[in-house]
PDB file of N, CA and C in Angstrom:
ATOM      1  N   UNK A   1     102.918 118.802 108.555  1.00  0.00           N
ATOM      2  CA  UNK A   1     102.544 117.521 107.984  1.00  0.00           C
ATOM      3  C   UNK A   1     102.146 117.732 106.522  1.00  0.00           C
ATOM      4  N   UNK A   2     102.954 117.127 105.681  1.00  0.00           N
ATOM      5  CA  UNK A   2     102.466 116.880 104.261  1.00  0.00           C
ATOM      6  C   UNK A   2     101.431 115.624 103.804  1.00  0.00           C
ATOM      7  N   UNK A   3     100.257 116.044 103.954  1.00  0.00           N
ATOM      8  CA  UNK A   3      99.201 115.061 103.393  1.00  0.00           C
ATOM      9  C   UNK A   3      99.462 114.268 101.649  1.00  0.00           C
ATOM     10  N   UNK A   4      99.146 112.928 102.045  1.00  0.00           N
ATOM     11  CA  UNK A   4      99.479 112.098 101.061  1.00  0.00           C
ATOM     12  C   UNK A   4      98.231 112.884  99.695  1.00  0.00           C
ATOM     13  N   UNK A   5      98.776 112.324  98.391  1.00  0.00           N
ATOM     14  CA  UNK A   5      97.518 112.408  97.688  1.00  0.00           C
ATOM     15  C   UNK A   5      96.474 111.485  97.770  1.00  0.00           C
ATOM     16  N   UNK A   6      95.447 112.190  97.909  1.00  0.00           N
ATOM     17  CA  UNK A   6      94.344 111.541  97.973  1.00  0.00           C
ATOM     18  C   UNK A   6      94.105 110.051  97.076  1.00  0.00           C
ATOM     19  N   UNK A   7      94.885 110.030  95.653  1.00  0.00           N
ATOM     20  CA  UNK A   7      94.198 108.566  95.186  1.00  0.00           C
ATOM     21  C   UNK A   7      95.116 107.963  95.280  1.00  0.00           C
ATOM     22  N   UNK A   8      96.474 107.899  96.297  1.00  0.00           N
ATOM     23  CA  UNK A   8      97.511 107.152  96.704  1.00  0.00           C
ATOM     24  C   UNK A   8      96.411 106.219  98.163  1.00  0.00           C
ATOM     25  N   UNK A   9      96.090 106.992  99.112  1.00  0.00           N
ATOM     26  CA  UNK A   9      95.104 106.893 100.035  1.00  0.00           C
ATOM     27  C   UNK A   9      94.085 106.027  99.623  1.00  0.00           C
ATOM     28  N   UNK A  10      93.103 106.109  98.598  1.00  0.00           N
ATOM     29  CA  UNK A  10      92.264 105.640  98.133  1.00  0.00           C
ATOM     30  C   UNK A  10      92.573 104.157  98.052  1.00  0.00           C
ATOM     31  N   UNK A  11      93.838 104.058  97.174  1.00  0.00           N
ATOM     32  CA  UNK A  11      94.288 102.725  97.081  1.00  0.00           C
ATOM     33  C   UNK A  11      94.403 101.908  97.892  1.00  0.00           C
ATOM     34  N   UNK A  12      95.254 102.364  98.724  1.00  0.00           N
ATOM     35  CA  UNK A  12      95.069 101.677 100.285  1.00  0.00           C
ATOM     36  C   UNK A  12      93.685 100.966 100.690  1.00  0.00           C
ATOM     37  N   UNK A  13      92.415 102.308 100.889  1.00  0.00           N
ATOM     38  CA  UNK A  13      91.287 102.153 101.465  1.00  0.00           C
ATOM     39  C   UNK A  13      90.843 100.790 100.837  1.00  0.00           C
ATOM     40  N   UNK A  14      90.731 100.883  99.252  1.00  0.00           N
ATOM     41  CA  UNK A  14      89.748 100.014  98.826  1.00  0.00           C
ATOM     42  C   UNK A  14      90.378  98.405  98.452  1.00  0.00           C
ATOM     43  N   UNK A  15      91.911  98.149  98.925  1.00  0.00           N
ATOM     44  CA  UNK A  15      92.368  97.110  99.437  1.00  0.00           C
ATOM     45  C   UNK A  15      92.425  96.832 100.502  1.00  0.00           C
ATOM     46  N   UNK A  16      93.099  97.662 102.080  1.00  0.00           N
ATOM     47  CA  UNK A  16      92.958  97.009 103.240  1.00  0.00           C
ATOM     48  C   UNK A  16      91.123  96.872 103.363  1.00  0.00           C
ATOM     49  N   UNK A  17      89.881  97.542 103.166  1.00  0.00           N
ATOM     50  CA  UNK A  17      88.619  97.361 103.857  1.00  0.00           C
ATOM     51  C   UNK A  17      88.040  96.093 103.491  1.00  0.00           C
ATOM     52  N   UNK A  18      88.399  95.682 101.966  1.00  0.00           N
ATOM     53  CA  UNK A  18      87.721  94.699 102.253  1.00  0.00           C
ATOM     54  C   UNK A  18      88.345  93.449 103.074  1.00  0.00           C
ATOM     55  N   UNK A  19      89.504  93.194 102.912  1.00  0.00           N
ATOM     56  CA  UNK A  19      90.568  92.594 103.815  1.00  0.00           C
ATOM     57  C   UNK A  19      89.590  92.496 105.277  1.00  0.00           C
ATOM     58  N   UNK A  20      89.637  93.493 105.762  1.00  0.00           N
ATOM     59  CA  UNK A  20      89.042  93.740 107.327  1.00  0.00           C
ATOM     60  C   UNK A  20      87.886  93.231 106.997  1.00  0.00           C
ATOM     61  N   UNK A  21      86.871  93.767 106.053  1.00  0.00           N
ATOM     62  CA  UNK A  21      85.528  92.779 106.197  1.00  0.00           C
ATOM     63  C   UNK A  21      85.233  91.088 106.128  1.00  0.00           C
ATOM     64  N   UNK A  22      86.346  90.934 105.066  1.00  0.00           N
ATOM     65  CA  UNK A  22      86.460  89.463 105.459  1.00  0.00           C
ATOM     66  C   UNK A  22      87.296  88.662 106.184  1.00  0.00           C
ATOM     67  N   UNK A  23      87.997  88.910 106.460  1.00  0.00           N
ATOM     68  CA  UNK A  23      88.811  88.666 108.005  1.00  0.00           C
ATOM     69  C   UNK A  23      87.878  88.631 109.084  1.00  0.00           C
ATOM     70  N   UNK A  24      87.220  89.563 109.532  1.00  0.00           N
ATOM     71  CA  UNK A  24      86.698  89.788 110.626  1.00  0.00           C
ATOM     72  C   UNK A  24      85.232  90.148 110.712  1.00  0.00           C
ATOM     73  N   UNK A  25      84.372  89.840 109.687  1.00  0.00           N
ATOM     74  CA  UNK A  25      83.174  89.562 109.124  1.00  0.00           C
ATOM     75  C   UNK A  25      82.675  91.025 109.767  1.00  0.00           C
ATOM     76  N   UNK A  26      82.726  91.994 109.095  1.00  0.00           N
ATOM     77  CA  UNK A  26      82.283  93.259 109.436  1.00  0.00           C
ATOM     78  C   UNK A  26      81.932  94.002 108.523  1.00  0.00           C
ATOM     79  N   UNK A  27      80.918  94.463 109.142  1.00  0.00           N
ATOM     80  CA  UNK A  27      80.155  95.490 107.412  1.00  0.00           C
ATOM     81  C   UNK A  27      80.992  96.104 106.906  1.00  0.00           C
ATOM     82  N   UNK A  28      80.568  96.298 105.756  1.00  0.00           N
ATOM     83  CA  UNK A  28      81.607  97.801 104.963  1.00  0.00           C
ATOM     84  C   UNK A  28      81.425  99.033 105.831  1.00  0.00           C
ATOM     85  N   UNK A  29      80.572  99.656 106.552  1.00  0.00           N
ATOM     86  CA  UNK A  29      80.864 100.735 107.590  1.00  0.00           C
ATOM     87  C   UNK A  29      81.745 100.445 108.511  1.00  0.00           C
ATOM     88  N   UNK A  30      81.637  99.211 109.117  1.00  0.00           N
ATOM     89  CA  UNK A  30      81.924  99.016 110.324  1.00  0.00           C
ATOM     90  C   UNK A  30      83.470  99.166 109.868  1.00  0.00           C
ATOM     91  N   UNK A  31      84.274  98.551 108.923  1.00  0.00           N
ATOM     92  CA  UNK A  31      85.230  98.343 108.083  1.00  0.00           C
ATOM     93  C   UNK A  31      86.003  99.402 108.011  1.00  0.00           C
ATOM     94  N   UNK A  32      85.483 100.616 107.464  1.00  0.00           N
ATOM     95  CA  UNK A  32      85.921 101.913 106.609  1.00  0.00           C
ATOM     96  C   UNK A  32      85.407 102.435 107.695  1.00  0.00           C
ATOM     97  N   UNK A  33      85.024 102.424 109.454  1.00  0.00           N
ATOM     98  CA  UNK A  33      84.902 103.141 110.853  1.00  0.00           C
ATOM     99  C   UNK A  33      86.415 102.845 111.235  1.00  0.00           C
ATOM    100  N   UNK A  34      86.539 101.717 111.142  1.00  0.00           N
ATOM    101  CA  UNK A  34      87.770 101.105 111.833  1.00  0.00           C
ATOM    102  C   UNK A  34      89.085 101.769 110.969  1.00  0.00           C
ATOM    103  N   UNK A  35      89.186 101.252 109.661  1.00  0.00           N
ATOM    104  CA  UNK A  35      90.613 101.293 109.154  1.00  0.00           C
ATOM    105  C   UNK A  35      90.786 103.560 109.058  1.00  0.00           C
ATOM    106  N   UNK A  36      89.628 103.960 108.809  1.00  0.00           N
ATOM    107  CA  UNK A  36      89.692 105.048 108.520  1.00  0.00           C
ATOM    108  C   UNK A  36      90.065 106.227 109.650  1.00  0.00           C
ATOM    109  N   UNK A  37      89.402 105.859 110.687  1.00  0.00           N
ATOM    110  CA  UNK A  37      90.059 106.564 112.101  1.00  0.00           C
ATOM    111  C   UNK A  37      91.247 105.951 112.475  1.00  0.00           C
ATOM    112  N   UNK A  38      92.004 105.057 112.243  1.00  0.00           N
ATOM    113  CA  UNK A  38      93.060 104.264 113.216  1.00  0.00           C
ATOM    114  C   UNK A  38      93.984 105.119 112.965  1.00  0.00           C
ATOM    115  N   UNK A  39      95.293 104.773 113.920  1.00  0.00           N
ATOM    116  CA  UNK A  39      96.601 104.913 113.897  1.00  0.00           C
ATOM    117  C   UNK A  39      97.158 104.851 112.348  1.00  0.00           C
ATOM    118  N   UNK A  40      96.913 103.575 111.546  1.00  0.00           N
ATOM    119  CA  UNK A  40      97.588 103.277 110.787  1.00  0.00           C
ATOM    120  C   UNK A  40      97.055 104.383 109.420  1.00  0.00           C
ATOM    121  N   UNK A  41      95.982 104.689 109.624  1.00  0.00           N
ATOM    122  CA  UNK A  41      95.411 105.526 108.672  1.00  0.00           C
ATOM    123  C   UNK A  41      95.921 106.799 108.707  1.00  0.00           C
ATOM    124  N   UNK A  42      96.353 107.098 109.900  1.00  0.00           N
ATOM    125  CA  UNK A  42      96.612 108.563 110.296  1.00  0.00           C
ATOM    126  C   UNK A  42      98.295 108.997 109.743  1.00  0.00           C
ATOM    127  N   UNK A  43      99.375 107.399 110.018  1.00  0.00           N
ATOM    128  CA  UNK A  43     100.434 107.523 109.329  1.00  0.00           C
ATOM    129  C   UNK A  43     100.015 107.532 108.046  1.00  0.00           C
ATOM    130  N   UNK A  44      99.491 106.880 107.380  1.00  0.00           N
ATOM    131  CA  UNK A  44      99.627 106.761 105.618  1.00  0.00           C
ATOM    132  C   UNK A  44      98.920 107.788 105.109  1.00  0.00           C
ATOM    133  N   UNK A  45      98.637 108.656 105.864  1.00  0.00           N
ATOM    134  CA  UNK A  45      98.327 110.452 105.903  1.00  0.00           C
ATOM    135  C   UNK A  45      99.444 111.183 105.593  1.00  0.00           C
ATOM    136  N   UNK A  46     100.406 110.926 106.380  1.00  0.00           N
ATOM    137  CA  UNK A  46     101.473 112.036 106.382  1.00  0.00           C
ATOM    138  C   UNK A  46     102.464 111.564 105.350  1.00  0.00           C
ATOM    139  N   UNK A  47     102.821 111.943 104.059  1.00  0.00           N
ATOM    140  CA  UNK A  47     103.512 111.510 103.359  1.00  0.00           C
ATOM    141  C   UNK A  47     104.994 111.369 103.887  1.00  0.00           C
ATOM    142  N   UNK A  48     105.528 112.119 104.886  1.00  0.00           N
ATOM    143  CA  UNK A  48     106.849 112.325 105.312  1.00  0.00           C
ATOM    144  C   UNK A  48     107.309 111.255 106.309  1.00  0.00           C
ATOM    145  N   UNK A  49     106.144 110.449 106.622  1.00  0.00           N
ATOM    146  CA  UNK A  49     106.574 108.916 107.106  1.00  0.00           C
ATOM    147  C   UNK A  49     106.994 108.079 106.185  1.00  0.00           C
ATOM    148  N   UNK A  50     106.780 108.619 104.948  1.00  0.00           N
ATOM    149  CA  UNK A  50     107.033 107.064 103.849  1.00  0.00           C
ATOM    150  C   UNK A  50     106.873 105.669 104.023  1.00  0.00           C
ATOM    151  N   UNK A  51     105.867 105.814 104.119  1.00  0.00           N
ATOM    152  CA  UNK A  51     105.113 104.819 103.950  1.00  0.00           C
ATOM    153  C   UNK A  51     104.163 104.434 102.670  1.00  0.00           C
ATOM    154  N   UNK A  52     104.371 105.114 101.632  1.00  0.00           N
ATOM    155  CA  UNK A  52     103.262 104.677 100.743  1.00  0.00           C
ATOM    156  C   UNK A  52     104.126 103.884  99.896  1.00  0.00           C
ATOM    157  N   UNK A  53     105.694 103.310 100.032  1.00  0.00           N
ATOM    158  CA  UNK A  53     106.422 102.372  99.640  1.00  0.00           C
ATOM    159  C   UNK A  53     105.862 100.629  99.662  1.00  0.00           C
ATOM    160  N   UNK A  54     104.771 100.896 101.039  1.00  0.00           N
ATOM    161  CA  UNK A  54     105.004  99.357 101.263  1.00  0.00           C
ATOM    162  C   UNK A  54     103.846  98.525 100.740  1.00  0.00           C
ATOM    163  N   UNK A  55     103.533  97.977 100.353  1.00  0.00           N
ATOM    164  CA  UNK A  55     102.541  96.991  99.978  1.00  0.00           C
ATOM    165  C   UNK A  55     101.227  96.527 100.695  1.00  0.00           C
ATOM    166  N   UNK A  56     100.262  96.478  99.860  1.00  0.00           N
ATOM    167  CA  UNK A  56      98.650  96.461 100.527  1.00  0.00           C
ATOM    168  C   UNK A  56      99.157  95.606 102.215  1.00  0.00           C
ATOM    169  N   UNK A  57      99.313  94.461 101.485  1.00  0.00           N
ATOM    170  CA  UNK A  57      99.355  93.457 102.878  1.00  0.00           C
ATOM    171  C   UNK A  57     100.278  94.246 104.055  1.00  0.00           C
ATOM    172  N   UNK A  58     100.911  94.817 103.868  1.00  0.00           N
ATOM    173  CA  UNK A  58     101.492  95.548 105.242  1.00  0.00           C
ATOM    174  C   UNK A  58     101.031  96.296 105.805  1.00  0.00           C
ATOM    175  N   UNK A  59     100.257  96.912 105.246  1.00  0.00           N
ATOM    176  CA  UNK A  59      99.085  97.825 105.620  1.00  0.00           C
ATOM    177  C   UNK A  59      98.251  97.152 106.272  1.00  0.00           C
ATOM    178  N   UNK A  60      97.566  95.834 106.034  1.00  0.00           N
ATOM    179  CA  UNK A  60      96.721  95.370 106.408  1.00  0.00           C
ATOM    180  C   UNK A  60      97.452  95.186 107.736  1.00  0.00           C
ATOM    181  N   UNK A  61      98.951  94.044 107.977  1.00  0.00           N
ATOM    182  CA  UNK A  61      98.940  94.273 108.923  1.00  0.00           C
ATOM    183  C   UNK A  61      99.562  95.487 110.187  1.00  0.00           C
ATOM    184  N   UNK A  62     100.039  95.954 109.440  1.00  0.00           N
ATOM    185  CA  UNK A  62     100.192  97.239 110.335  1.00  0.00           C
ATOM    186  C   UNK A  62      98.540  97.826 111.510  1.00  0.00           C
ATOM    187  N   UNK A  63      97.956  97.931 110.207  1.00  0.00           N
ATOM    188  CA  UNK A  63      96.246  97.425 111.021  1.00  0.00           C
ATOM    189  C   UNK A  63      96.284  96.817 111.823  1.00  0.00           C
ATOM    190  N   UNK A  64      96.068  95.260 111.994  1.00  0.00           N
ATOM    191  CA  UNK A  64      96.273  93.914 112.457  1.00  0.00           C
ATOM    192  C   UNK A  64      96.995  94.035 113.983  1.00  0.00           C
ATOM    193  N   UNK A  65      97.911  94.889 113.739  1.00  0.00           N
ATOM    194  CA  UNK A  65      99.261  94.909 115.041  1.00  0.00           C
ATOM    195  C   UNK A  65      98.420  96.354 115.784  1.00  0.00           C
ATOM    196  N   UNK A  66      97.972  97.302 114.926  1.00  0.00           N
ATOM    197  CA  UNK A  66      97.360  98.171 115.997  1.00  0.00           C
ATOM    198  C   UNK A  66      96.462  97.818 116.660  1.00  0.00           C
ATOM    199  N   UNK A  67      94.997  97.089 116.371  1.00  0.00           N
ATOM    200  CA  UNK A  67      94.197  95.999 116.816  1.00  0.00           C
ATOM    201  C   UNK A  67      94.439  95.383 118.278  1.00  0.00           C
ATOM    202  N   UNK A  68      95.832  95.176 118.072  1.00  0.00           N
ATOM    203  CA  UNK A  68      96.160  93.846 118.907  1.00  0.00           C
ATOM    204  C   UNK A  68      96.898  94.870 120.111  1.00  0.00           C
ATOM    205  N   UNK A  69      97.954  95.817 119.738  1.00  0.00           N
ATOM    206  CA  UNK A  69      98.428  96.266 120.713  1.00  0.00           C
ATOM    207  C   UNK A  69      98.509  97.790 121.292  1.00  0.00           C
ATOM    208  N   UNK A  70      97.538  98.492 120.120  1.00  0.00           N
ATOM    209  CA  UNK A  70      96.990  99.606 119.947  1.00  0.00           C
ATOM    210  C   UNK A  70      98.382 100.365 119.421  1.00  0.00           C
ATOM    211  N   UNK A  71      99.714 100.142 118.860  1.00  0.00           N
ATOM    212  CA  UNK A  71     100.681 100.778 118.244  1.00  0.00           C
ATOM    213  C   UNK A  71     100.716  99.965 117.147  1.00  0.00           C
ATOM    214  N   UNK A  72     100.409 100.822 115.586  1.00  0.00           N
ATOM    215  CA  UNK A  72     101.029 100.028 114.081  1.00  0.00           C
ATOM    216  C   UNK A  72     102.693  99.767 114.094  1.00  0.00           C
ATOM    217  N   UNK A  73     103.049 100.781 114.734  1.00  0.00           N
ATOM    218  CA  UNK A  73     104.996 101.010 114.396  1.00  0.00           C
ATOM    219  C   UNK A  73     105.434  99.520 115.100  1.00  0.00           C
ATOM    220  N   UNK A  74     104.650  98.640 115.503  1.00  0.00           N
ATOM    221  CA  UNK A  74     104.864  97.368 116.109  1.00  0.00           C
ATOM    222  C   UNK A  74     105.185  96.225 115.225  1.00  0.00           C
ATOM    223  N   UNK A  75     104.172  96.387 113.932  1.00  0.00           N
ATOM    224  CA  UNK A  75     103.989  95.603 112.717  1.00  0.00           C
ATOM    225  C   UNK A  75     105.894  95.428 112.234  1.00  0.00           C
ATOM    226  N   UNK A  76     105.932  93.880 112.095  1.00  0.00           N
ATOM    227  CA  UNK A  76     107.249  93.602 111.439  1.00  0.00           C
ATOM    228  C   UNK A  76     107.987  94.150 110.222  1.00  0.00           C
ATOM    229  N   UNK A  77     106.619  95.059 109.487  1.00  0.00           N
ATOM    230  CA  UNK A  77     107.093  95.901 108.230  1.00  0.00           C
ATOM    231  C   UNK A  77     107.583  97.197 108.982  1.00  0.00           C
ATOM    232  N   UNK A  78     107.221  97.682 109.575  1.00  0.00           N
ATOM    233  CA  UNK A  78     107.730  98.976 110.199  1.00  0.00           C
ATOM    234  C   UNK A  78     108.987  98.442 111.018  1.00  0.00           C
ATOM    235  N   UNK A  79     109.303  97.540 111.959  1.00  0.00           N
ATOM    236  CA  UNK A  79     110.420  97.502 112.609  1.00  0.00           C
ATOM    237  C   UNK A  79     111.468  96.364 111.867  1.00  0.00           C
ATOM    238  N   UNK A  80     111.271  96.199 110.515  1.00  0.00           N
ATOM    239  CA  UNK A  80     112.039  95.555 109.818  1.00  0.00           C
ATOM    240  C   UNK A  80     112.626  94.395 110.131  1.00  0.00           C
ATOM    241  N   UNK A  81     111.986  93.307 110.876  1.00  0.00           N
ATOM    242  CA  UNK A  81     112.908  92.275 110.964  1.00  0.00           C
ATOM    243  C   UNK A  81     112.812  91.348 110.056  1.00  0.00           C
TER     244      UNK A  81
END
């Protein structure tokens, strides 16, 4: 596994968390507990998924779809329709 750079990552963090805090009225821990352990965090880890192509909001919901069905690769940005 090739780890992303760190302030590619960053970017992500400090757009999807607040997203999640106000969406779903949750502290900034509770926020950066959630998005930072998930699935979706763990792909936009591995640079060799390529994924750091896609845009904040897909991220968010890629989130959103793990939430709901506990798989991100579910999210309409990942299965392209």
């Amino acid at each position: 596994m090739n780890k992303t750079v760190y302030f590619a990552l960053d970017y992500y963090d400090r757009q999807v968390i607040p997203f999640i805090m106000d969406k779903y009225n949750l502290t900034q821990m509770e926020a950066m507990r959630s998005f930072l352990l998930s699935k979706t965090h763990a792909l936009m880890e591995d640079v060799e998924n390529g994924l750091l192509n896609l845009p904040d909001y897909a991220v968010c919901d890629m989130w959103e779809v793990e939430q709901i069905t506990g798989e991100p690769r579910k999210s309409v940005y990942i299965r392209g329709e």
